[in-house]
C-alpha atoms as a PDB file:
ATOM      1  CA  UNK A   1     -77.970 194.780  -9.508  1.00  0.00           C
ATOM      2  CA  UNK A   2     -77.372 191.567  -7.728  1.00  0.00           C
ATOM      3  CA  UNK A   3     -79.393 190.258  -5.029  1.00  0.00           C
ATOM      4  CA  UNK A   4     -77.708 186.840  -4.876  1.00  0.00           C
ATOM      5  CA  UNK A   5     -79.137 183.485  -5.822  1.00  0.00           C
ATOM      6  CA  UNK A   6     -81.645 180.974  -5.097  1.00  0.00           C
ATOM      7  CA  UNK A   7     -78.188 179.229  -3.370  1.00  0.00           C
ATOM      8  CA  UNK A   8     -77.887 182.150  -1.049  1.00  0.00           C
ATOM      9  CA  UNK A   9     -81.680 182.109  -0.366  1.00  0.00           C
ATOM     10  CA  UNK A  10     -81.308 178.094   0.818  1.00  0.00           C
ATOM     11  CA  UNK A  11     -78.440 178.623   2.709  1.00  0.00           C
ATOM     12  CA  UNK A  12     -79.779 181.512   4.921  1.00  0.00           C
ATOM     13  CA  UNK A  13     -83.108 179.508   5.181  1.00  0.00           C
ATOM     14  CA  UNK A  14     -80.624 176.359   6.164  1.00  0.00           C
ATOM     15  CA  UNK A  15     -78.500 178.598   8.761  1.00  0.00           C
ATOM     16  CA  UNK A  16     -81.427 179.614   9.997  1.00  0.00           C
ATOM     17  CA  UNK A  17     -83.035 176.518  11.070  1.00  0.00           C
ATOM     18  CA  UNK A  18     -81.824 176.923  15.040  1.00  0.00           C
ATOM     19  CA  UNK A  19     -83.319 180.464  15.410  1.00  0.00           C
ATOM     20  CA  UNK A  20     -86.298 179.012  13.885  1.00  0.00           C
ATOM     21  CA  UNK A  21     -86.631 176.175  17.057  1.00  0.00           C
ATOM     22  CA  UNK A  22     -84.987 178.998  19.795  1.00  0.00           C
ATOM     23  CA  UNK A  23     -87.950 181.288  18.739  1.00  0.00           C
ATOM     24  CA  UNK A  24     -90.777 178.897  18.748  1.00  0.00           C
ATOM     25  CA  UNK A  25     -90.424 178.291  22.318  1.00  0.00           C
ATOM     26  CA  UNK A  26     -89.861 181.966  23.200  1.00  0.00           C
ATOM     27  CA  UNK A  27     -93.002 183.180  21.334  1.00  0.00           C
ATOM     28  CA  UNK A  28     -94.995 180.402  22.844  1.00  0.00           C
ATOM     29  CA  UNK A  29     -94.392 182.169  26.359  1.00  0.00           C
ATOM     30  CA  UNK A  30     -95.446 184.882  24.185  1.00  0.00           C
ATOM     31  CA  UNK A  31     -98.540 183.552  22.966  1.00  0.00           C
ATOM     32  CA  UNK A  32     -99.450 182.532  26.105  1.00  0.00           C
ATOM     33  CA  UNK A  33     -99.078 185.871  27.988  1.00  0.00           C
ATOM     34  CA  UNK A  34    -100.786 187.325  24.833  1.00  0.00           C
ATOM     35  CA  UNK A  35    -103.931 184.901  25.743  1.00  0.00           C
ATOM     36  CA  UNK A  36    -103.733 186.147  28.962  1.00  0.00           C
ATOM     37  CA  UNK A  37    -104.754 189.615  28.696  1.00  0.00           C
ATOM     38  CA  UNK A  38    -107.699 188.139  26.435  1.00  0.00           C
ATOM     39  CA  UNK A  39    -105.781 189.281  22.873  1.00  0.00           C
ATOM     40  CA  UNK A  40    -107.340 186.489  19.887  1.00  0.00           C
ATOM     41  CA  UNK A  41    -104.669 184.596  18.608  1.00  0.00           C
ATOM     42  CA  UNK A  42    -105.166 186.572  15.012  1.00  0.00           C
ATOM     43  CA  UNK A  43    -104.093 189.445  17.094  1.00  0.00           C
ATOM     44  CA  UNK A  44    -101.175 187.740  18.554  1.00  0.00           C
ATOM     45  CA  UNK A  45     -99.743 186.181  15.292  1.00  0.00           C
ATOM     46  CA  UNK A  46    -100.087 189.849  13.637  1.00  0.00           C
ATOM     47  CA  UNK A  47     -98.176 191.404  16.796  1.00  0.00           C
ATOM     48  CA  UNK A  48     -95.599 189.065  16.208  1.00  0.00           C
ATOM     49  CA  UNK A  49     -95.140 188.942  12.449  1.00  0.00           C
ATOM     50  CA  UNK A  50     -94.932 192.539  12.671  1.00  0.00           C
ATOM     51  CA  UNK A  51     -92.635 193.455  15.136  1.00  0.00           C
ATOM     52  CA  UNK A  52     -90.227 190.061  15.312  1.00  0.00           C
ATOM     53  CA  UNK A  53     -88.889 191.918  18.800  1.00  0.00           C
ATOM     54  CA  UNK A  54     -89.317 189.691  21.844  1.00  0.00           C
ATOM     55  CA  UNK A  55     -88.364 192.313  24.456  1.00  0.00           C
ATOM     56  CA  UNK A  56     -90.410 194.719  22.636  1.00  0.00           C
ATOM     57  CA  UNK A  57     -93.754 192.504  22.443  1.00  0.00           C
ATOM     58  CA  UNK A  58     -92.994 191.379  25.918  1.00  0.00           C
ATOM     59  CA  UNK A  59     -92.630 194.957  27.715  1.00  0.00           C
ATOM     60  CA  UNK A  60     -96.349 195.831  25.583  1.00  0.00           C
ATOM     61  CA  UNK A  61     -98.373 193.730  26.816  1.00  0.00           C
ATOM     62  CA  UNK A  62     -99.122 195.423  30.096  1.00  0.00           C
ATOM     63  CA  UNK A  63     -99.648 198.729  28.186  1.00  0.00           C
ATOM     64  CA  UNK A  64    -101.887 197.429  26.009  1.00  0.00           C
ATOM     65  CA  UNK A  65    -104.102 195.119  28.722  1.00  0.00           C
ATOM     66  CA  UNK A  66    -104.447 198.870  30.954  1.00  0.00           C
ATOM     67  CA  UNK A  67    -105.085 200.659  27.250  1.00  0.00           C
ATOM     68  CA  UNK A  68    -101.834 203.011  27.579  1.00  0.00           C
ATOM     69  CA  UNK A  69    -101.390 205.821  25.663  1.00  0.00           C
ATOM     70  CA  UNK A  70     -99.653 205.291  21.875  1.00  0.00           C
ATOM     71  CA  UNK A  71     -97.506 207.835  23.049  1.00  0.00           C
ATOM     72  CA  UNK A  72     -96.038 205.813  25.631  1.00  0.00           C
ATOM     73  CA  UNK A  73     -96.088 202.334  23.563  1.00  0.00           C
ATOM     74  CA  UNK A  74     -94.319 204.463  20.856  1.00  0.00           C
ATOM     75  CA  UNK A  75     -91.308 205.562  23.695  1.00  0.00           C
ATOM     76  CA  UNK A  76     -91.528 202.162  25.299  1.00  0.00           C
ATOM     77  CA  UNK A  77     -90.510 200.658  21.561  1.00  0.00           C
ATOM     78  CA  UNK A  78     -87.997 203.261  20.510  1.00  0.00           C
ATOM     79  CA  UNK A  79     -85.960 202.899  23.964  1.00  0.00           C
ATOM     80  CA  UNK A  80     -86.104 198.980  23.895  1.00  0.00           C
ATOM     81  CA  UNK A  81     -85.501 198.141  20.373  1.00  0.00           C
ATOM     82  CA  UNK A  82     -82.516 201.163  19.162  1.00  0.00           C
ATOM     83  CA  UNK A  83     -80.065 198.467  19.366  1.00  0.00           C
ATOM     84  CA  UNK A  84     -81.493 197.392  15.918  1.00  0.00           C
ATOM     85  CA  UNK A  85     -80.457 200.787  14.556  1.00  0.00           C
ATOM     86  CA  UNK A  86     -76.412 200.459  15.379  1.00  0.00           C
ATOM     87  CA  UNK A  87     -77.024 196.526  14.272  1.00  0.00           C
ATOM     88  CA  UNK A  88     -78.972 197.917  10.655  1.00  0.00           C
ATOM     89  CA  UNK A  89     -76.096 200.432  10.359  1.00  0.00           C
ATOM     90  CA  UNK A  90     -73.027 197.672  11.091  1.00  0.00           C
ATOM     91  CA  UNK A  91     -74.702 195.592   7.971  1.00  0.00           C
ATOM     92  CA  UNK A  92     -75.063 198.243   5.500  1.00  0.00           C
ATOM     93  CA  UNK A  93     -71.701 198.070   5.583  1.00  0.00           C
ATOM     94  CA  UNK A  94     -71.376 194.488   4.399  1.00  0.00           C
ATOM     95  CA  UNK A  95     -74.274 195.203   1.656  1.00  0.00           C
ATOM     96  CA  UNK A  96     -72.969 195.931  -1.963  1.00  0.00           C
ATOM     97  CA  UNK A  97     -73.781 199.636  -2.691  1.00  0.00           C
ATOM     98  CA  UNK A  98     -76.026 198.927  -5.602  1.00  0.00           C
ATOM     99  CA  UNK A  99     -78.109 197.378  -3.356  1.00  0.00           C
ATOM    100  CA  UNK A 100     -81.415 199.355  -3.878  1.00  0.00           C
ATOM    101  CA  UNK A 101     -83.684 201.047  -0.761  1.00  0.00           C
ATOM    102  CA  UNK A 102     -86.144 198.176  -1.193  1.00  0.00           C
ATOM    103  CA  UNK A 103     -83.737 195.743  -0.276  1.00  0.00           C
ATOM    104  CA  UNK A 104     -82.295 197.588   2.559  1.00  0.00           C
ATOM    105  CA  UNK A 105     -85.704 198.258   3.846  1.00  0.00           C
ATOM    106  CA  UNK A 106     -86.708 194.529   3.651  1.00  0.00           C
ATOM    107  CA  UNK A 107     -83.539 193.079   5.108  1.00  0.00           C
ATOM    108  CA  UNK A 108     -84.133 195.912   7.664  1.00  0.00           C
ATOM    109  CA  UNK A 109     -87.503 194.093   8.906  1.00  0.00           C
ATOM    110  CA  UNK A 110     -85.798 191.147  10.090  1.00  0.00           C
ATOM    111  CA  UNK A 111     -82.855 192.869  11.622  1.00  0.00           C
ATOM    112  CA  UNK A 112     -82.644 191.088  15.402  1.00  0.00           C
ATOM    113  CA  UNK A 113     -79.672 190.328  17.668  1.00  0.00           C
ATOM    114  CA  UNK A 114     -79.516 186.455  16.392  1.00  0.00           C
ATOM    115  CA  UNK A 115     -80.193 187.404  12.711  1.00  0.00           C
ATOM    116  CA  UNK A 116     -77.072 189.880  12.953  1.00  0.00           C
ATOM    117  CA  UNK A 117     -75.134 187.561  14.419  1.00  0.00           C
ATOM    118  CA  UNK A 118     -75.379 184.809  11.390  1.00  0.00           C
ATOM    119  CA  UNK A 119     -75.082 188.321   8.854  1.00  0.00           C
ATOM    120  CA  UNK A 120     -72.036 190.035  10.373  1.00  0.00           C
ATOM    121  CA  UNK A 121     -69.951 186.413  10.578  1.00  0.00           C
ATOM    122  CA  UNK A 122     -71.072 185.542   6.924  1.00  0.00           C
ATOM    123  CA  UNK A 123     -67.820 186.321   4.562  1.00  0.00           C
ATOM    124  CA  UNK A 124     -67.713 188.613   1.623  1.00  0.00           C
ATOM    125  CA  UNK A 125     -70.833 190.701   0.640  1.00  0.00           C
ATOM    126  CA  UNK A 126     -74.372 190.181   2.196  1.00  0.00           C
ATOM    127  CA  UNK A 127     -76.722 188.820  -0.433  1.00  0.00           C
ATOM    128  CA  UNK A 128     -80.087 190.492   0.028  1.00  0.00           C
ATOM    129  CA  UNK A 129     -81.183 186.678  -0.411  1.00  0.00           C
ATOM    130  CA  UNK A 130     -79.146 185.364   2.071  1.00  0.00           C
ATOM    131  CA  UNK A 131     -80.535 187.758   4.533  1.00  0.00           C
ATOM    132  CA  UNK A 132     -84.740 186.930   2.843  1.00  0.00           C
ATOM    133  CA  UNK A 133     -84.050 183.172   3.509  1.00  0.00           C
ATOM    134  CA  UNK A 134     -82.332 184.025   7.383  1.00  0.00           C
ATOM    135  CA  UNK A 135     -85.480 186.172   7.577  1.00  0.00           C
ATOM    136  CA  UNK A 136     -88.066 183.810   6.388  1.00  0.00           C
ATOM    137  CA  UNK A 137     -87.291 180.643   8.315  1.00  0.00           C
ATOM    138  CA  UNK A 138     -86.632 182.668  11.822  1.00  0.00           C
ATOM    139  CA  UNK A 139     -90.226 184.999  11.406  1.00  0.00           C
ATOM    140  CA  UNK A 140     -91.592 181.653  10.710  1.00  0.00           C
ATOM    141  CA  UNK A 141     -90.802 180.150  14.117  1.00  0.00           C
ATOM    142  CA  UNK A 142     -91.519 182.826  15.983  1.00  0.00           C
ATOM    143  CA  UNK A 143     -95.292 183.225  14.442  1.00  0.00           C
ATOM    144  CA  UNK A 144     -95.612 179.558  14.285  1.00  0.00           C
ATOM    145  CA  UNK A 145     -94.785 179.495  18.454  1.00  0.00           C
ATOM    146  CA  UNK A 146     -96.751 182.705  19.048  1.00  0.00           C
ATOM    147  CA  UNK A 147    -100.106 181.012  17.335  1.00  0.00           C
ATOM    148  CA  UNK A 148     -99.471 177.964  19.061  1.00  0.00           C
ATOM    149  CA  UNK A 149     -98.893 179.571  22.642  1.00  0.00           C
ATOM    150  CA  UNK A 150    -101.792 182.051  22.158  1.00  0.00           C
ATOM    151  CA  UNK A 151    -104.272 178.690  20.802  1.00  0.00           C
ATOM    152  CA  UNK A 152    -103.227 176.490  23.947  1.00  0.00           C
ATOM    153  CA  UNK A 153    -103.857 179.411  26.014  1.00  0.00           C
ATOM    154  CA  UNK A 154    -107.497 179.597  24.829  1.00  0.00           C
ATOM    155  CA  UNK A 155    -107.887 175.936  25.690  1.00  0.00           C
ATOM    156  CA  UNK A 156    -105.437 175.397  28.690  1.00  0.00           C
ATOM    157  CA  UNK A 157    -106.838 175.551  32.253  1.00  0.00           C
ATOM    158  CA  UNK A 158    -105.959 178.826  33.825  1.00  0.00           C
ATOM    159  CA  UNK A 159    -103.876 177.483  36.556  1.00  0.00           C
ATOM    160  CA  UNK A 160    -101.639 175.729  33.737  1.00  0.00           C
ATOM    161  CA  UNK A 161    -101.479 178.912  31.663  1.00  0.00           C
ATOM    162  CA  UNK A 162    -100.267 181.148  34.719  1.00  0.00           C
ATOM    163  CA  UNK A 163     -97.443 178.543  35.210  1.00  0.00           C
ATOM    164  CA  UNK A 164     -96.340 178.319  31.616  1.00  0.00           C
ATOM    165  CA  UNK A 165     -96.442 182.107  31.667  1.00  0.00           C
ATOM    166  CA  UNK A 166     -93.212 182.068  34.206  1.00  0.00           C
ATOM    167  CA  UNK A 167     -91.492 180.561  31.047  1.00  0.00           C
ATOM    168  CA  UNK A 168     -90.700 183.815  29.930  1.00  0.00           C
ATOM    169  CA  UNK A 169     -88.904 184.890  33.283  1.00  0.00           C
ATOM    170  CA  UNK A 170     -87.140 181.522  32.994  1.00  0.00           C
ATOM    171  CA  UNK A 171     -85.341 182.516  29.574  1.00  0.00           C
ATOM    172  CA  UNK A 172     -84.678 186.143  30.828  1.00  0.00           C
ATOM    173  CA  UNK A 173     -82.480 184.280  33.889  1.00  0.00           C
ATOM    174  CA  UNK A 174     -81.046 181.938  31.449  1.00  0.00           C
ATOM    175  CA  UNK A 175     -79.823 184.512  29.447  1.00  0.00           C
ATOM    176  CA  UNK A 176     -77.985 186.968  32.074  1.00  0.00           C
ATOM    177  CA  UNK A 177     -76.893 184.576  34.881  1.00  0.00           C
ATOM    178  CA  UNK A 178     -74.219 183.047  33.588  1.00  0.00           C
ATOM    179  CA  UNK A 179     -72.509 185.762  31.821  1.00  0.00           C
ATOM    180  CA  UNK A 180     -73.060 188.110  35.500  1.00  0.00           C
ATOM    181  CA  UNK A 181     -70.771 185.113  36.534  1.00  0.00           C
ATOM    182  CA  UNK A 182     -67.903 187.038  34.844  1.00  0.00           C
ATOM    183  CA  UNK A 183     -68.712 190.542  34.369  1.00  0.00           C
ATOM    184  CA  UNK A 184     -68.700 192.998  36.591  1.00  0.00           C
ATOM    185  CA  UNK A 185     -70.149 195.642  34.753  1.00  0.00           C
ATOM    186  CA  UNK A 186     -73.486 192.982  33.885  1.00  0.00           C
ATOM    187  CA  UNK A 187     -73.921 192.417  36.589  1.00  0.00           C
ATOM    188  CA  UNK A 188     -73.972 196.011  37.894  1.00  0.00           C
ATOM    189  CA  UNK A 189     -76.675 196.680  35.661  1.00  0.00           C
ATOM    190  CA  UNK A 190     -78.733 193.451  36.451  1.00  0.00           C
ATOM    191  CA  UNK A 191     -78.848 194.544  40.189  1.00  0.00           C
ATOM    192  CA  UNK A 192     -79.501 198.121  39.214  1.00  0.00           C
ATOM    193  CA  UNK A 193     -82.193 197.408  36.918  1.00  0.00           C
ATOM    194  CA  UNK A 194     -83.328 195.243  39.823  1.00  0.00           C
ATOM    195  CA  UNK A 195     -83.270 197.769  42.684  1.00  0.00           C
ATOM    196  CA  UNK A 196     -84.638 200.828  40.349  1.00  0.00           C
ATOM    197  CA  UNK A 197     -87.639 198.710  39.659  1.00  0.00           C
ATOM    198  CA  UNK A 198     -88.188 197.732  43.163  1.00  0.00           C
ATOM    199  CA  UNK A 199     -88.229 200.730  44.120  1.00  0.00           C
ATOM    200  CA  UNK A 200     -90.700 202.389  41.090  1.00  0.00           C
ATOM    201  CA  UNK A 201     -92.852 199.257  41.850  1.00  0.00           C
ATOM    202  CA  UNK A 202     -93.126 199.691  46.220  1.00  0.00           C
ATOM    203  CA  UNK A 203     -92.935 203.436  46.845  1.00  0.00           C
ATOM    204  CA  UNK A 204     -96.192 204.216  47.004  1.00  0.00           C
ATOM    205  CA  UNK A 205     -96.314 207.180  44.909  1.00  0.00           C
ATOM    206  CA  UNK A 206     -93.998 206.512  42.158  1.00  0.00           C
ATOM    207  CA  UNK A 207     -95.957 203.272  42.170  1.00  0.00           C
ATOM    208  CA  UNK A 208     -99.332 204.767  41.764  1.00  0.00           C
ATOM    209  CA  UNK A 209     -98.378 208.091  39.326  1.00  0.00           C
ATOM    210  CA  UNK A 210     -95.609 206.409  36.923  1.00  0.00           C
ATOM    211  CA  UNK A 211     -96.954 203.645  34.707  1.00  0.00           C
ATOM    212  CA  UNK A 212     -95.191 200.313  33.752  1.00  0.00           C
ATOM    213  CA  UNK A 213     -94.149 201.399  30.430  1.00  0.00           C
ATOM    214  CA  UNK A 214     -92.786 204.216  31.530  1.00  0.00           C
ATOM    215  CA  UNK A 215     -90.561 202.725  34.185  1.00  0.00           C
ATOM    216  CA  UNK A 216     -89.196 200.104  31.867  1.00  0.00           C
ATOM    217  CA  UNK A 217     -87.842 203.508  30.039  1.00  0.00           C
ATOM    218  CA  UNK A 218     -86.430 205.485  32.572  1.00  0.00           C
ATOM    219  CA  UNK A 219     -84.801 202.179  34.213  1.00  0.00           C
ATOM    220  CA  UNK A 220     -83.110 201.309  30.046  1.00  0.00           C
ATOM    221  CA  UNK A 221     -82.391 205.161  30.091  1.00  0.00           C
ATOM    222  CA  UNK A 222     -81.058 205.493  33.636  1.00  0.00           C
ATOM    223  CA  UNK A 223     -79.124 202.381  34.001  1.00  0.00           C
ATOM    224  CA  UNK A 224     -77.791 202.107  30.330  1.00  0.00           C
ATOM    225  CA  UNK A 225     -76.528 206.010  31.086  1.00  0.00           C
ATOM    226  CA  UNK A 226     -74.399 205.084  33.843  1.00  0.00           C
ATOM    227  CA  UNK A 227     -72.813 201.653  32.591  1.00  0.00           C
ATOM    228  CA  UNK A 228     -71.966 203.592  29.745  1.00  0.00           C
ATOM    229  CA  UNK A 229     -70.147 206.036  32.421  1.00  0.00           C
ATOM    230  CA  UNK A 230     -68.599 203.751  34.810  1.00  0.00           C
ATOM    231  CA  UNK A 231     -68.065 200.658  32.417  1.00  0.00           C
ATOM    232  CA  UNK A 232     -67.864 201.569  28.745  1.00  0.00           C
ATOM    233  CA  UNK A 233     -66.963 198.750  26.333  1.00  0.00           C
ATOM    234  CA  UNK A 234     -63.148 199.471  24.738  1.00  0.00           C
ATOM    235  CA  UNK A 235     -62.916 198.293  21.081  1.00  0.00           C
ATOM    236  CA  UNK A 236     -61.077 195.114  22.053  1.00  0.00           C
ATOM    237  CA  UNK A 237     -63.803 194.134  24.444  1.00  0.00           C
ATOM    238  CA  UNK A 238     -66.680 194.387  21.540  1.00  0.00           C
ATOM    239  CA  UNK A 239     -64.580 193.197  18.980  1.00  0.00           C
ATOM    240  CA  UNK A 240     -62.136 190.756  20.255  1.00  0.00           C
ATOM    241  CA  UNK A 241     -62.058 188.609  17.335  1.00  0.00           C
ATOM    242  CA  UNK A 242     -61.782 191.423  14.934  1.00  0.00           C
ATOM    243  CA  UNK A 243     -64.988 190.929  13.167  1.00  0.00           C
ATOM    244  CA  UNK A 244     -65.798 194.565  12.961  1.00  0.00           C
ATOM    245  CA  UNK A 245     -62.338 194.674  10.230  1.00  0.00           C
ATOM    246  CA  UNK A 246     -63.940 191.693   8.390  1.00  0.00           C
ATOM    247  CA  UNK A 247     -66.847 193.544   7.916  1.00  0.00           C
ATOM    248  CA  UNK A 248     -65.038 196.721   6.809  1.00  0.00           C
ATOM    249  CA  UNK A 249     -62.888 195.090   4.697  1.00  0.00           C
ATOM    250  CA  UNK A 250     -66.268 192.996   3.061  1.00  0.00           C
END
């Protein structure tokens, strides 16, 4: 069976070199929030090296600082992160078929939306390699910033810590604003998600009877549902430069 070669394993730690420096300064927010609810920053790094899910670690936190259920962590995680199942199922495709479970299972751990992007625009077959050196430099930034946020926010005075912690609302804004500039449909959800949680957070007794995890889950469910209904995605629109044949013919 081949796995690819110490080549591959350079080049995917080489490609990945930009997530690397993108997730150290996400995972510092991170860290910092992580501080905030008095986690060590042992606990932090561990959180981080095993889960490698920034919405995911993110939408935690407030279930574990009010000790929430497992059950509801557990829900919270499976609703937010089941993109990375259609993402682990689109590269199987591009992996050679003697590629063993072990393989799949480890390229699996390090299966996230900027990792997929560099694996599904890579030609030919998928190295197992290629995807351990994409995997290796990228989990490295994003523990290295997650120790470093969680340290400095040990150290940092409070007042300084609260304002780095609105770094994290910074990126979300970054992210959707400018594409809401030309899609309809995003921005329908962005102001749905918006006015669902506005109301879950000010009536008084959804407010009081439905925690936080569990509105970030029925606002994914709810509002996910009905984009899917009034806007779905055509083929052309989530493939429009045909890389979805380049992976079928890889």
């Amino acid at each position: 069976m081949n796995v690819g070669s110490f080549k591959d394993f350079k080049e995917g730690c080489r490609d990945a070199i930009p997530i690397c420096l993108g997730y150290v300064a996400v995972s510092f927010a991170f860290g910092i929030e992580a501080s905030k609810i008095g986690m060590s920053t042992f606990q932090a790094a561990m959180t981080s090296l095993l889960n490698v899910t920034s919405a995911g670690q993110f939408s935690a936190l407030d279930v574990i600082a009010r000790n929430g259920s497992f059950i509801e962590l557990a829900i919270l995680q499976f609703i937010i992160n089941l993109r990375y199942m259609l993402m682990s199922t689109a590269l199987s495709q591009k992996l050679d078929s003697k590629v063993g479970t072990l393989h799949r299972m480890g390229i699996s751990y390090g299966v996230t939306d900027e990792i997929f992007a560099l694996s599904v625009l890579r030609k030919g077959k998928l190295e197992p390699l290629y995807s351990y050196g994409l995997i290796a430099t990228s989990v490295f930034g994003w523990v290295f910033g997650t120790v470093l946020g969680a340290f400095s926010g040990q150290l940092l005075p409070h007042r300084l810590i609260s304002c780095l912690g609105l770094a994290i609302y910074g990126m979300f804004i970054a992210i959707i604003i400018p594409d809401t500039r030309t899609s309809r449909a995003l921005l329908f959800v962005v102001l749905a998600a918006m006015g669902i949680s506005t109301i879950f957070t000010y009536v008084p007794y959804l407010e009081s009877h439905i925690s936080s995890g569990f509105r970030i889950i029925i606002v994914t469910v709810a509002v996910a549902a009905g984009a899917a209904v009034l806007a779905p995605v055509t083929d052309e629109q989530s493939d429009p430069q045909g890389h979805n044949e380049e992976v079928n013919r890889a």
